[in-house]
PDB file of N, CA and C in Angstrom:
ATOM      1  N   UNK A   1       0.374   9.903   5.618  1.00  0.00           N
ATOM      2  CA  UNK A   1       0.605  10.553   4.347  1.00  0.00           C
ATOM      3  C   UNK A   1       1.025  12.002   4.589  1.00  0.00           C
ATOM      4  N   UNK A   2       1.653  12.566   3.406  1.00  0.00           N
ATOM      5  CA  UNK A   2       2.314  14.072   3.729  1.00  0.00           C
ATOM      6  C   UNK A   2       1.429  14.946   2.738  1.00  0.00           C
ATOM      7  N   UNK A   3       0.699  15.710   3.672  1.00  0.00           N
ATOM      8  CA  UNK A   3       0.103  16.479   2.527  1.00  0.00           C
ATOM      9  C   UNK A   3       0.746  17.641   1.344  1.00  0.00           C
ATOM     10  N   UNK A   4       0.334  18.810   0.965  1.00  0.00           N
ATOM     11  CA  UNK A   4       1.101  19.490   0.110  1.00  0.00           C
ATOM     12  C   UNK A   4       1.850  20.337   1.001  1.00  0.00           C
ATOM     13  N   UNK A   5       1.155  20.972   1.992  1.00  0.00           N
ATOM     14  CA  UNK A   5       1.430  22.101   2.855  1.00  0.00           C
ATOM     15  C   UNK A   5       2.564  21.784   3.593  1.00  0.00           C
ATOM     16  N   UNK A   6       2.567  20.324   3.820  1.00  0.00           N
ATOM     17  CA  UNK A   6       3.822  19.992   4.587  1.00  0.00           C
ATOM     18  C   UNK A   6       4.986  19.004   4.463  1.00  0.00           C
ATOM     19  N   UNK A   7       4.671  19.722   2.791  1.00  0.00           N
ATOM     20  CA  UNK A   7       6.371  18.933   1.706  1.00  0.00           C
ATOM     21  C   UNK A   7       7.442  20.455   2.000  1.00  0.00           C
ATOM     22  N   UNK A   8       8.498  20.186   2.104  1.00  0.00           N
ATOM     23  CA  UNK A   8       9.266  21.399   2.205  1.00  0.00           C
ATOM     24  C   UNK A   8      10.262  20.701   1.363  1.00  0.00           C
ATOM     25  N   UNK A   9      10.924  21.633   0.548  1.00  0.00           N
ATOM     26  CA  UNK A   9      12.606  21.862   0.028  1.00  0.00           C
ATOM     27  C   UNK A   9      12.579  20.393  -0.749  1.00  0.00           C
ATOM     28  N   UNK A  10      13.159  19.529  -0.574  1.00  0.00           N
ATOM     29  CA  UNK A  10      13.549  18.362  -1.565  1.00  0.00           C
ATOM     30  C   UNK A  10      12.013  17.768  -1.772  1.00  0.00           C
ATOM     31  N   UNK A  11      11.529  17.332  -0.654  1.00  0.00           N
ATOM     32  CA  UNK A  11      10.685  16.680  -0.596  1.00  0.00           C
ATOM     33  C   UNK A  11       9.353  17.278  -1.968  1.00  0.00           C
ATOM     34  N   UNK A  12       9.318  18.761  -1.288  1.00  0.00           N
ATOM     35  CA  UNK A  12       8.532  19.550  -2.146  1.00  0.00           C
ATOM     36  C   UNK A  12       8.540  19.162  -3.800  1.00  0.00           C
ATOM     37  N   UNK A  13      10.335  19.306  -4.075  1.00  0.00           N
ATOM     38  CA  UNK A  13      10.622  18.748  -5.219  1.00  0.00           C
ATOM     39  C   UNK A  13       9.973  17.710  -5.930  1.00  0.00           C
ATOM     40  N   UNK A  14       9.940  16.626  -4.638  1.00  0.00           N
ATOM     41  CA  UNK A  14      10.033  15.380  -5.200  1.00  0.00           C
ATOM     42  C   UNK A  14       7.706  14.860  -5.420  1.00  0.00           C
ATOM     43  N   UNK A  15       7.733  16.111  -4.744  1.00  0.00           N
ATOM     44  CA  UNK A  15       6.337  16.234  -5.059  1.00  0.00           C
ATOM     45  C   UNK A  15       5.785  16.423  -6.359  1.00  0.00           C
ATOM     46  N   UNK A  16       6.565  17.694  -7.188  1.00  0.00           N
ATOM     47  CA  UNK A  16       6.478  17.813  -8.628  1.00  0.00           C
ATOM     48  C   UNK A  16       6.379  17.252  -9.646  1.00  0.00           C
ATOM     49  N   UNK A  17       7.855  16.563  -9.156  1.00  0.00           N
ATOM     50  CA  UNK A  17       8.483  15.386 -10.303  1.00  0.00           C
ATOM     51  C   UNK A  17       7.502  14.606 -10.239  1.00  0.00           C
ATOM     52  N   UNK A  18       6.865  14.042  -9.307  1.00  0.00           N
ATOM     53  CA  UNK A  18       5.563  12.795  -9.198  1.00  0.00           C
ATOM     54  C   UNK A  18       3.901  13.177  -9.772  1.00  0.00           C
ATOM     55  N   UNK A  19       4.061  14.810  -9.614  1.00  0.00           N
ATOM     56  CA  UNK A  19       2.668  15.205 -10.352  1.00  0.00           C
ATOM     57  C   UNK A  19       2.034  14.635 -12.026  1.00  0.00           C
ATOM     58  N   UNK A  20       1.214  14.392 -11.661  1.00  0.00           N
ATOM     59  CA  UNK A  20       0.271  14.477 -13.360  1.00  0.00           C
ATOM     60  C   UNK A  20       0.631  15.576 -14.025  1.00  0.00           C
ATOM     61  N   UNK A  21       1.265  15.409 -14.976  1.00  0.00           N
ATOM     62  CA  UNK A  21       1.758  17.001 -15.682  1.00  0.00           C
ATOM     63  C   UNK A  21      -0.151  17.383 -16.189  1.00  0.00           C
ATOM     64  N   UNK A  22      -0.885  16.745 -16.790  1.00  0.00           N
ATOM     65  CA  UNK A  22      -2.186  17.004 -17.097  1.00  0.00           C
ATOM     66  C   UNK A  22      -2.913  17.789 -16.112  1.00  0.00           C
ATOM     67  N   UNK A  23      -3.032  16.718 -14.802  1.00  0.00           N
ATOM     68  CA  UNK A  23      -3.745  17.126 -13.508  1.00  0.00           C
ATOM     69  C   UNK A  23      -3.454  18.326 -12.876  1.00  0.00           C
ATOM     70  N   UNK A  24      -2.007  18.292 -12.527  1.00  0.00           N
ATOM     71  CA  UNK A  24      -1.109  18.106 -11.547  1.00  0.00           C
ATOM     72  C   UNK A  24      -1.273  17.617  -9.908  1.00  0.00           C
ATOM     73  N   UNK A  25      -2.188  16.837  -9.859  1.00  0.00           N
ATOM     74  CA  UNK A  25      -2.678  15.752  -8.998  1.00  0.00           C
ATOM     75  C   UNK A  25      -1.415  14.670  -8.649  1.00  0.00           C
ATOM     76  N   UNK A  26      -1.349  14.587  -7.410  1.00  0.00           N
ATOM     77  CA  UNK A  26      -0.159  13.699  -7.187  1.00  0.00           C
ATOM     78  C   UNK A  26      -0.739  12.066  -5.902  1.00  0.00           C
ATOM     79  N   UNK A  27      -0.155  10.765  -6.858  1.00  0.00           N
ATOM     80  CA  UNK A  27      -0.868  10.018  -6.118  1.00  0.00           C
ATOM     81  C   UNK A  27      -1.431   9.486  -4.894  1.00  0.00           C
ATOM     82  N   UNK A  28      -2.022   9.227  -4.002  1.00  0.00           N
ATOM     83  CA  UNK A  28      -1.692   8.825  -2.768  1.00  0.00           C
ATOM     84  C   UNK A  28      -0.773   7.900  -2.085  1.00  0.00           C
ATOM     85  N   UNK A  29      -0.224   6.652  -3.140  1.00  0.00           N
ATOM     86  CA  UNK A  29       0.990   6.395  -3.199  1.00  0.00           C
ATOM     87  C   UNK A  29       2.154   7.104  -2.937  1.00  0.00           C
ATOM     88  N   UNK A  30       2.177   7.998  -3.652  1.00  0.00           N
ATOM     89  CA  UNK A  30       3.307   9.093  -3.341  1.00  0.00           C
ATOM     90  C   UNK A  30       3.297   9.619  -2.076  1.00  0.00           C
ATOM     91  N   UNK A  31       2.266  10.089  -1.633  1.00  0.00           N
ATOM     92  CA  UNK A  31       2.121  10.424  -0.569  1.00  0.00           C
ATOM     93  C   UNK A  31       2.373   9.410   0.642  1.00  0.00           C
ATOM     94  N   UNK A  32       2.166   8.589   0.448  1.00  0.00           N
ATOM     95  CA  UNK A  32       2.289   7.489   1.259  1.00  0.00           C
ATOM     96  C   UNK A  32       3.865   7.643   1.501  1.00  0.00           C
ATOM     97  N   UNK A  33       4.797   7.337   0.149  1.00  0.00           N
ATOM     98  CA  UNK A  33       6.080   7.249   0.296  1.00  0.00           C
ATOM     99  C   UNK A  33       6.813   8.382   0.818  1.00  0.00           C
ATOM    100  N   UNK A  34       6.322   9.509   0.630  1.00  0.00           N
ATOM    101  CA  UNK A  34       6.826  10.813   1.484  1.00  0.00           C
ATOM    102  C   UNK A  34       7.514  10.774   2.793  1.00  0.00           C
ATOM    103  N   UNK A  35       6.482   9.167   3.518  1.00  0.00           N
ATOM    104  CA  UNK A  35       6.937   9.474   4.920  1.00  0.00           C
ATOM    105  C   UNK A  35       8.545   9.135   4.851  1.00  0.00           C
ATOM    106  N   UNK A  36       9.388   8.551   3.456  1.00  0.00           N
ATOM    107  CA  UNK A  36      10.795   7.981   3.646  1.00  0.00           C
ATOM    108  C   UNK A  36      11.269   8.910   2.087  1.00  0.00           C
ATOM    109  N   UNK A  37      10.979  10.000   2.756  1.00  0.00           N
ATOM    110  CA  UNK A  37      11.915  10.778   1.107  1.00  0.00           C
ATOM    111  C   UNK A  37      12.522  10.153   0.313  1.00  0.00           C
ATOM    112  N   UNK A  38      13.606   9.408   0.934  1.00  0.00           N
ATOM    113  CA  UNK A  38      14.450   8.608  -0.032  1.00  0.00           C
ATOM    114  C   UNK A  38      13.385   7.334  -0.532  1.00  0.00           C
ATOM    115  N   UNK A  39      12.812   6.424   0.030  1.00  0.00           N
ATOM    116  CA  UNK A  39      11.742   5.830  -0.972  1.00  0.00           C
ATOM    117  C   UNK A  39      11.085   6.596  -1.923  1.00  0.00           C
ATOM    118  N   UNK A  40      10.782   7.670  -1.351  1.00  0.00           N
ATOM    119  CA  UNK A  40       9.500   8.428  -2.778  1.00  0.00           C
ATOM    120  C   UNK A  40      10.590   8.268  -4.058  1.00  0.00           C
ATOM    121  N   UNK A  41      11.884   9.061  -3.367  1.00  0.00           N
ATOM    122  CA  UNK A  41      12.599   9.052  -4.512  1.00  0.00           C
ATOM    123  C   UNK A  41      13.351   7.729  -5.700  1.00  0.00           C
ATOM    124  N   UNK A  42      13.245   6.496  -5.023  1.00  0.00           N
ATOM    125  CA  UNK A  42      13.680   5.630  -5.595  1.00  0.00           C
ATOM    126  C   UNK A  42      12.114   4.648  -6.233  1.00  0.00           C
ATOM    127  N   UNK A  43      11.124   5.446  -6.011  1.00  0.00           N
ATOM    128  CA  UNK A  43       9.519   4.013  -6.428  1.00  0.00           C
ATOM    129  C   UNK A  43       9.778   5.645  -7.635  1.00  0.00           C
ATOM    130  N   UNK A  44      10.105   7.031  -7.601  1.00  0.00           N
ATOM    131  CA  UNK A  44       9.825   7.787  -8.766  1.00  0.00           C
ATOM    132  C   UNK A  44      10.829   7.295 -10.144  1.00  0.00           C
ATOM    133  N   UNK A  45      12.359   7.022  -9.319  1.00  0.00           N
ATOM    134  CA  UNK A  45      12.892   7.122  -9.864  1.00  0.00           C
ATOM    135  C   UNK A  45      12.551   5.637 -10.913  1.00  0.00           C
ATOM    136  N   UNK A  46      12.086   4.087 -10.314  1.00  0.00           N
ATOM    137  CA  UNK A  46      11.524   2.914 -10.526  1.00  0.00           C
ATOM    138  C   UNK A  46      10.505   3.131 -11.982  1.00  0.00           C
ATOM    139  N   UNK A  47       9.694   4.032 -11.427  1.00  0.00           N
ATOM    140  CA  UNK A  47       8.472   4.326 -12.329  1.00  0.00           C
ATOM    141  C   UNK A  47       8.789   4.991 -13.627  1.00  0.00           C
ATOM    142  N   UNK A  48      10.040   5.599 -13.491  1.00  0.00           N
ATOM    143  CA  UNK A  48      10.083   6.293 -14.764  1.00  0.00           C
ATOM    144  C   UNK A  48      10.955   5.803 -15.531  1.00  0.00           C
ATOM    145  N   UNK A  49      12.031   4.110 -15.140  1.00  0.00           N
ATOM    146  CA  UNK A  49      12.699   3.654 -15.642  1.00  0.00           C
ATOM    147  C   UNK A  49      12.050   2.750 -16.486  1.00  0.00           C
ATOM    148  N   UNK A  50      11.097   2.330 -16.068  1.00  0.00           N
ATOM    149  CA  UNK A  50       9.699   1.279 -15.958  1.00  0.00           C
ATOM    150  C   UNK A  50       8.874   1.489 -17.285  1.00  0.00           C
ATOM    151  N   UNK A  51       8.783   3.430 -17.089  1.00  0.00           N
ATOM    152  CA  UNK A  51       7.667   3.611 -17.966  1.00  0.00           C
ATOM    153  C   UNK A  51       8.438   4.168 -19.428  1.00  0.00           C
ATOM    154  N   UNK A  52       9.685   4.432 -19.166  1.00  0.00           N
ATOM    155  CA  UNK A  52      10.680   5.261 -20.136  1.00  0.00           C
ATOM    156  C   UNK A  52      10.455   4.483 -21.926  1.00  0.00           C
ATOM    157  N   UNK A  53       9.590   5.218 -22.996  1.00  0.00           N
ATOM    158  CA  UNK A  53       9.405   5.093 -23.672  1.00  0.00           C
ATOM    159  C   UNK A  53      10.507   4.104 -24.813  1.00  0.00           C
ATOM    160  N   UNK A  54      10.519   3.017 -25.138  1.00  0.00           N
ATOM    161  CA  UNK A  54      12.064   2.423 -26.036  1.00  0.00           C
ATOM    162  C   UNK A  54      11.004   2.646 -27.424  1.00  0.00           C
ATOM    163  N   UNK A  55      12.121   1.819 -28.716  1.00  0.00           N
ATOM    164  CA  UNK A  55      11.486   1.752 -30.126  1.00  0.00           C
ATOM    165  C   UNK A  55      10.685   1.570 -30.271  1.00  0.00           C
ATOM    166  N   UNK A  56      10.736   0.150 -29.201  1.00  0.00           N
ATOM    167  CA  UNK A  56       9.321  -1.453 -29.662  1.00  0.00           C
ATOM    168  C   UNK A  56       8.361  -0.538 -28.523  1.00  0.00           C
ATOM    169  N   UNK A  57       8.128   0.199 -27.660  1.00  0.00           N
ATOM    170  CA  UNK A  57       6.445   0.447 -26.775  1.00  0.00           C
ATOM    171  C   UNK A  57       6.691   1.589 -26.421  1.00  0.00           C
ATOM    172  N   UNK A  58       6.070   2.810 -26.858  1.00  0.00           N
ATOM    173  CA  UNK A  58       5.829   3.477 -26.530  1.00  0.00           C
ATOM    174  C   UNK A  58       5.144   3.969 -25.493  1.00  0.00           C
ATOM    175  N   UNK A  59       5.451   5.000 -24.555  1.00  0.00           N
ATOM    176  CA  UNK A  59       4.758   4.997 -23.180  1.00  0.00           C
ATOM    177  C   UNK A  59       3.446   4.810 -23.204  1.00  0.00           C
ATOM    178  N   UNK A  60       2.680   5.265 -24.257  1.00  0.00           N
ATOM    179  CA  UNK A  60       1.381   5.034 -24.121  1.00  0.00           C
ATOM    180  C   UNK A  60       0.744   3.839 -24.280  1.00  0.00           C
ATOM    181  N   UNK A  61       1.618   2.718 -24.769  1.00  0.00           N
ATOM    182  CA  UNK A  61       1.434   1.482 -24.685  1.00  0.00           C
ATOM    183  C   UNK A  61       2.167   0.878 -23.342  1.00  0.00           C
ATOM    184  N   UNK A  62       2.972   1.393 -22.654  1.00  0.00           N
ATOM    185  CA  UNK A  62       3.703   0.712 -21.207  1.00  0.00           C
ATOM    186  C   UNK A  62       2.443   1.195 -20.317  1.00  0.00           C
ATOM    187  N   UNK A  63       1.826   2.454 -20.499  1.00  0.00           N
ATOM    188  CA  UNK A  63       0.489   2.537 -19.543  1.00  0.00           C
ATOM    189  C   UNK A  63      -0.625   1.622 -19.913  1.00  0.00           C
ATOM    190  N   UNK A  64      -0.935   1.468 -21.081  1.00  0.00           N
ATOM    191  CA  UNK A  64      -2.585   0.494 -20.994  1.00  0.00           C
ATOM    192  C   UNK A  64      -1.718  -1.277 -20.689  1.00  0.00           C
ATOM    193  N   UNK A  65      -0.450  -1.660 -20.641  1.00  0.00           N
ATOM    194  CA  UNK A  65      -0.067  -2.346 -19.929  1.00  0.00           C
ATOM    195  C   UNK A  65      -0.059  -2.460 -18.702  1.00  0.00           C
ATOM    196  N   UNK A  66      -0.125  -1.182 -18.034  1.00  0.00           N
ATOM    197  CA  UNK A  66       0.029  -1.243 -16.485  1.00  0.00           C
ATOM    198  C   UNK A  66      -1.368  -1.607 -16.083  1.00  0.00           C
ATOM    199  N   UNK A  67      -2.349  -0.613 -17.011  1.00  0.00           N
ATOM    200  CA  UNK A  67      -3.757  -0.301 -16.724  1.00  0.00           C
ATOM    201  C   UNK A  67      -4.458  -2.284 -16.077  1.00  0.00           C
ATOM    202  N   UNK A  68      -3.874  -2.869 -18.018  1.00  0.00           N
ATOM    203  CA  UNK A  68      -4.448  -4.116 -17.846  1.00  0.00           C
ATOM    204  C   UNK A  68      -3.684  -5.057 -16.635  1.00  0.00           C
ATOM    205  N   UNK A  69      -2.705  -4.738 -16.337  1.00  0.00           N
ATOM    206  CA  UNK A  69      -2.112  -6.062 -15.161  1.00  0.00           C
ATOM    207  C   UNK A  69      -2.882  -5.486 -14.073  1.00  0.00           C
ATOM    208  N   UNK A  70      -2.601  -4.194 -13.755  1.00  0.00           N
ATOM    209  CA  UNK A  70      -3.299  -3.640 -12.425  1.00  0.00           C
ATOM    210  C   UNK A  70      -4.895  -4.220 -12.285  1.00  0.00           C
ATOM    211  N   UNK A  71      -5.696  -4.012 -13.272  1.00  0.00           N
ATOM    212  CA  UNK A  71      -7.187  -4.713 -13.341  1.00  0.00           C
ATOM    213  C   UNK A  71      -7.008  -6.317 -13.065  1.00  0.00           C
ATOM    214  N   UNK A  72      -5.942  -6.988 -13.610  1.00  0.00           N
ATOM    215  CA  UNK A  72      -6.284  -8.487 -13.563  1.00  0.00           C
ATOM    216  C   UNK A  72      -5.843  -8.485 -12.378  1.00  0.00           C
ATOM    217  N   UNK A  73      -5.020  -8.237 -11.785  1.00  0.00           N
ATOM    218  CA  UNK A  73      -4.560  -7.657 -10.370  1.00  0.00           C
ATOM    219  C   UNK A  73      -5.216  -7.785  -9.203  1.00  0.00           C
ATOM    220  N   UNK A  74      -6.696  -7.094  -9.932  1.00  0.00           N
ATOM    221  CA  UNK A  74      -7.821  -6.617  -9.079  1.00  0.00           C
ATOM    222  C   UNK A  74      -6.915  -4.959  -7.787  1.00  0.00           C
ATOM    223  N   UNK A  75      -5.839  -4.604  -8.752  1.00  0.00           N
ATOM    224  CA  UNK A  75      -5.698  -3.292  -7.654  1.00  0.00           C
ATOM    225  C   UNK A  75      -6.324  -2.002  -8.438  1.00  0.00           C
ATOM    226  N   UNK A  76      -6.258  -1.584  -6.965  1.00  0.00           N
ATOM    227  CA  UNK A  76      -7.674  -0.641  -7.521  1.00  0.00           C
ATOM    228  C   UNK A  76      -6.795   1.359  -7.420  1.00  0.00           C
ATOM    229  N   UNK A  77      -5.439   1.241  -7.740  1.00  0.00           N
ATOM    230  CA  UNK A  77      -4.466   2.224  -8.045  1.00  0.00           C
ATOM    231  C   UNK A  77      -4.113   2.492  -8.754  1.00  0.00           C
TER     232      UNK A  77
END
């Protein structure tokens, strides 16, 4: 995993874009994907196509969707 101290320049970027705007806590997932910049950037870019609010569900309904598959899932992320 890449910690904070040793994201530089894009990467750094791509650290942001992935933060909890609430937290600003960034996942260990992310971190994980750091080690292939270009992955971080395409599971961020995934996630936000994924989660991108339409008419019919609003994001806050695409999250307690994720919440519930991830639980039946049994993943614990």
């Amino acid at each position: 995993m890449v910690r904070d101290d040793d994201a530089h320049g894009e990467l750094a970027e791509l650290f942001d874009a992935g933060r909890d705007p609430h937290s600003g806590e960034l996942d260990e997932i992310l971190r994980v994907h750091a080690l292939d910049p270009a992955g971080l950037a395409a599971h961020l870019a995934l996630y936000r196509s994924a989660m991108r609010p339409t008419p019919g569900l609003r994001l806050r309904q695409r999250e307690m969707i994720a919440l519930v598959v991830s639980a039946w899932n049994g993943c614990h992320y």
